[in-house]
N, C-alpha and C. Protein backbone atom coordinates (compact mmCIF):
# COMPACT_ATOMS: atom_id res chain seq x y z
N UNK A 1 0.46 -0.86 28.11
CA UNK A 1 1.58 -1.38 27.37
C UNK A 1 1.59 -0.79 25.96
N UNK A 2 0.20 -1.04 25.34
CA UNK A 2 0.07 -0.06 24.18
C UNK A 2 0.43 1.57 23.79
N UNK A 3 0.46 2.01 25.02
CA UNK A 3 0.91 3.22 25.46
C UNK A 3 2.59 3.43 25.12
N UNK A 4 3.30 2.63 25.94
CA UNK A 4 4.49 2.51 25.94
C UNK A 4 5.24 2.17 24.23
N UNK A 5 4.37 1.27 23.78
CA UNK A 5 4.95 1.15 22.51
C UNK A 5 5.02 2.67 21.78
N UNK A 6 3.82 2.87 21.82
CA UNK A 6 3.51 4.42 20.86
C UNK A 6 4.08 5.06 21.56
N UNK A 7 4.71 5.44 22.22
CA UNK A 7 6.10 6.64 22.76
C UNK A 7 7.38 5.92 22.01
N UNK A 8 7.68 4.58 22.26
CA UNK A 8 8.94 4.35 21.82
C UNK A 8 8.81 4.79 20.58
N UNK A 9 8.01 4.03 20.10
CA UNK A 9 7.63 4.69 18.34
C UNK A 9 8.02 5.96 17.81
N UNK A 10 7.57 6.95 18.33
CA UNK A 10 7.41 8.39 17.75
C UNK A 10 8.58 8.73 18.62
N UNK A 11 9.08 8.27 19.67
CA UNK A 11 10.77 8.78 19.88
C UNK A 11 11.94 8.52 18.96
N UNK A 12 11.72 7.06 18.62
CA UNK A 12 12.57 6.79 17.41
C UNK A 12 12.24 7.15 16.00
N UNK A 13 11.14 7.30 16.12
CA UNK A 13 11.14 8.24 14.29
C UNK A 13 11.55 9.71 14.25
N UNK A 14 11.23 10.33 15.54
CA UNK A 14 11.66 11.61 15.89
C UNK A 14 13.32 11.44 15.39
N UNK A 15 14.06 10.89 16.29
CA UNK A 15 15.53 10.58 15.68
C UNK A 15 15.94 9.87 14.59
N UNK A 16 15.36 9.31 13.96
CA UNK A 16 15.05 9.13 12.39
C UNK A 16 14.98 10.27 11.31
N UNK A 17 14.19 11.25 12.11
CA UNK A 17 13.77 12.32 11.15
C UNK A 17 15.02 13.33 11.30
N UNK A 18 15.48 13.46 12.43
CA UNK A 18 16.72 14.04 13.00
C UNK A 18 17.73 13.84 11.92
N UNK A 19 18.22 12.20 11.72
CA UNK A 19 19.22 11.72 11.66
C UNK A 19 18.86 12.42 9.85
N UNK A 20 17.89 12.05 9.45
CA UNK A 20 17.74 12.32 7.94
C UNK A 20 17.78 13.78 7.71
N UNK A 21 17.88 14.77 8.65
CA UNK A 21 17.94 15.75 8.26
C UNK A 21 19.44 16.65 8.09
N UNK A 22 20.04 16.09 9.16
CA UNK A 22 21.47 16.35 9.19
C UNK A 22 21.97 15.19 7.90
N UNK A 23 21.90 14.28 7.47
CA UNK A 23 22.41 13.91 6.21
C UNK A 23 21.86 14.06 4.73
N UNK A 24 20.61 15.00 5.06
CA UNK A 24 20.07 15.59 4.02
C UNK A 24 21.31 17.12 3.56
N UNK A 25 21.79 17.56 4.61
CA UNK A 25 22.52 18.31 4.58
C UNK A 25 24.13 18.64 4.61
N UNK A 26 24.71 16.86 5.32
CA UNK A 26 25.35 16.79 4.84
C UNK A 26 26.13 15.58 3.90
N UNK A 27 25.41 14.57 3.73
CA UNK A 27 25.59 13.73 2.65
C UNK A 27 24.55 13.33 1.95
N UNK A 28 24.10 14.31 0.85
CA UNK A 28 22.74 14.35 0.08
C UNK A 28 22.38 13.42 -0.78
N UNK A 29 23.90 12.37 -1.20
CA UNK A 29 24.34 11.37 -2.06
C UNK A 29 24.25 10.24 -1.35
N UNK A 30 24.20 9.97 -0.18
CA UNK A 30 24.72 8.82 0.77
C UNK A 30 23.53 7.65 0.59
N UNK A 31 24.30 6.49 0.40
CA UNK A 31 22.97 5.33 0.90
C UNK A 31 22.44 5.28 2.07
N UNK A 32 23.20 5.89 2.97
CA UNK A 32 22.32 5.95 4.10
C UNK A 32 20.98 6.73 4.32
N UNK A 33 20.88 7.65 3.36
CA UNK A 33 19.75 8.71 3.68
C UNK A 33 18.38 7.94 3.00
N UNK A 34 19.02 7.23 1.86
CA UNK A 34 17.71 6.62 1.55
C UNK A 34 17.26 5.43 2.44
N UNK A 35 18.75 4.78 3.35
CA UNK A 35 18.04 3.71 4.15
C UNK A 35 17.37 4.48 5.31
N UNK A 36 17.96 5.34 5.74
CA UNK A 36 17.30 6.18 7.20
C UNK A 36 15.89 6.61 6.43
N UNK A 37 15.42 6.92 5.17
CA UNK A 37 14.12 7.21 4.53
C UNK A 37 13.37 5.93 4.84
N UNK A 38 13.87 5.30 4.13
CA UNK A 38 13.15 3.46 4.41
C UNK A 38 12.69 3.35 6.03
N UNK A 39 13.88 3.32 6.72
CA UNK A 39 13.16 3.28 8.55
C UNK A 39 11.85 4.25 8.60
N UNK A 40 11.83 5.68 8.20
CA UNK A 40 11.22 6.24 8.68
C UNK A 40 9.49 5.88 8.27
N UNK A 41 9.51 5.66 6.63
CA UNK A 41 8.38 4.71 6.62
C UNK A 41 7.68 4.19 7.11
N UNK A 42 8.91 2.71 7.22
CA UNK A 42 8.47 1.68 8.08
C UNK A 42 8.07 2.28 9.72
N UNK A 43 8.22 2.86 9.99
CA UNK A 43 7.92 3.23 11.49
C UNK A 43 6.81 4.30 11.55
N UNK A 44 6.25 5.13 10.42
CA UNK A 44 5.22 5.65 10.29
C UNK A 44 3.88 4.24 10.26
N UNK A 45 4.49 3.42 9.17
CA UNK A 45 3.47 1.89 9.10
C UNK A 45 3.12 1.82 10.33
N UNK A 46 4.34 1.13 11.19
CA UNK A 46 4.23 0.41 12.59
C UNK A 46 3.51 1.56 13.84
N UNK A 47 3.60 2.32 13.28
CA UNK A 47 2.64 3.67 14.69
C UNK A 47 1.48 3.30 14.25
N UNK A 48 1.06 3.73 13.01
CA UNK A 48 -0.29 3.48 12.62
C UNK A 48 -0.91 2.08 13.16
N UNK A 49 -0.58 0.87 13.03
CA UNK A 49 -1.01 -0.55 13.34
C UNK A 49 -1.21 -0.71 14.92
N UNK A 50 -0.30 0.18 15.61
CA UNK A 50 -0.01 -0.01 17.10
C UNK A 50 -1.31 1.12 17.47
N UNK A 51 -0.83 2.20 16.97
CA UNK A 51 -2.41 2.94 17.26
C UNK A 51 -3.64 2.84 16.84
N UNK A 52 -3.76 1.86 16.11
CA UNK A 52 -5.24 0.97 15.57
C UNK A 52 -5.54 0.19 16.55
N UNK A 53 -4.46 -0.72 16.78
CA UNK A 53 -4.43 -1.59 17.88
C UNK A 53 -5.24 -1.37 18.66
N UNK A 54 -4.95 -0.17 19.57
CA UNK A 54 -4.71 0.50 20.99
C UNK A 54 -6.48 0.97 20.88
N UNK A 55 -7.05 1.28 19.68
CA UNK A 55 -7.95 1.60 20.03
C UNK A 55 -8.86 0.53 20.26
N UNK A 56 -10.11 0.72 21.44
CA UNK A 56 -10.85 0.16 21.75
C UNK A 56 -12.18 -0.77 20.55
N UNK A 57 -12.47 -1.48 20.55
CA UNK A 57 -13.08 -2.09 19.85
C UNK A 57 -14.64 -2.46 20.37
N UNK A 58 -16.02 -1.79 19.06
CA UNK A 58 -17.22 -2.39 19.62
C UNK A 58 -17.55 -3.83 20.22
N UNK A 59 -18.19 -3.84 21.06
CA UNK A 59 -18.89 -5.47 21.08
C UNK A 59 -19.67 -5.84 20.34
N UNK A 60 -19.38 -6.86 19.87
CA UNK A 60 -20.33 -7.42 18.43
C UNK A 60 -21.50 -7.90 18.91
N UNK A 61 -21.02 -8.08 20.05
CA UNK A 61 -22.60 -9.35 20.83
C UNK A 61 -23.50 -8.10 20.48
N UNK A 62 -23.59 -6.47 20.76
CA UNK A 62 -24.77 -5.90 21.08
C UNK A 62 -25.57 -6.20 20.45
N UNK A 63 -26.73 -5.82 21.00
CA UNK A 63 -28.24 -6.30 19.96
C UNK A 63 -28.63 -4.74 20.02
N UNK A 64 -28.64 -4.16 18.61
CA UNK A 64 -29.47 -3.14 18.36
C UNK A 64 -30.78 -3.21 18.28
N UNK A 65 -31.07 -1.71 19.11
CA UNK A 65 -32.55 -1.36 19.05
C UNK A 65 -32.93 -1.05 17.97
N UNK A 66 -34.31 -1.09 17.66
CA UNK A 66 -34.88 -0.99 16.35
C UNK A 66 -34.72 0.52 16.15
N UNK A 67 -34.75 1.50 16.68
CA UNK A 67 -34.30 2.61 16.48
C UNK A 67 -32.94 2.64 15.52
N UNK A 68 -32.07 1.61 15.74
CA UNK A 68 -30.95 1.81 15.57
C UNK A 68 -30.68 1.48 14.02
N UNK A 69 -31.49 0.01 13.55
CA UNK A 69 -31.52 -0.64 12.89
C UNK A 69 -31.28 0.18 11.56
N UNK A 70 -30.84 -0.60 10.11
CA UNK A 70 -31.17 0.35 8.91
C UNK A 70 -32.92 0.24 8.38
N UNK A 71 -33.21 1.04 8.12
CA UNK A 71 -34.10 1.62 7.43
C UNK A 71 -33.88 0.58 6.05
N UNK A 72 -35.33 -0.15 5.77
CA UNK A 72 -35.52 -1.11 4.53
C UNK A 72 -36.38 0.05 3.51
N UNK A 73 -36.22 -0.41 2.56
CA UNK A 73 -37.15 0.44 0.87
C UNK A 73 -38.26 -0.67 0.86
């Protein structure tokens, strides 16, 4: 499912980046370019959190071996 999000994600910023580039070119003045800037942001944020997500997480229970342990002074 995590999967699926991070495609929708980077499909719609892809057309985000699209959309800002054709009104970079042709309405360089427009409020829209700074709101289509704002989405693109926000949707760089939201990939990042979803692909943090997604990644797998240690088990805390483990019990390290003394090998593993830090080193005391």
């Amino acid at each position: 499912m995590g999967n699926q999000r991070t495609l929708a994600l980077r499909k719609q910023l892809k057309r985000e980046q699209l959309h800002v580039q054709w009104l970079e070119q042709h309405l360089p003045h427009a409020r829209q370019l700074n709101s289509a800037q704002q989405r693109i942001a926000q949707l760089c944020v939201l990939e990042c959190v979803v692909e943090s997500a997604a990644l797998p997480t240690t088990n805390a229970t483990t019990k390290k071996s003394g090998a593993e342990a830090p080193l005391s002074l």
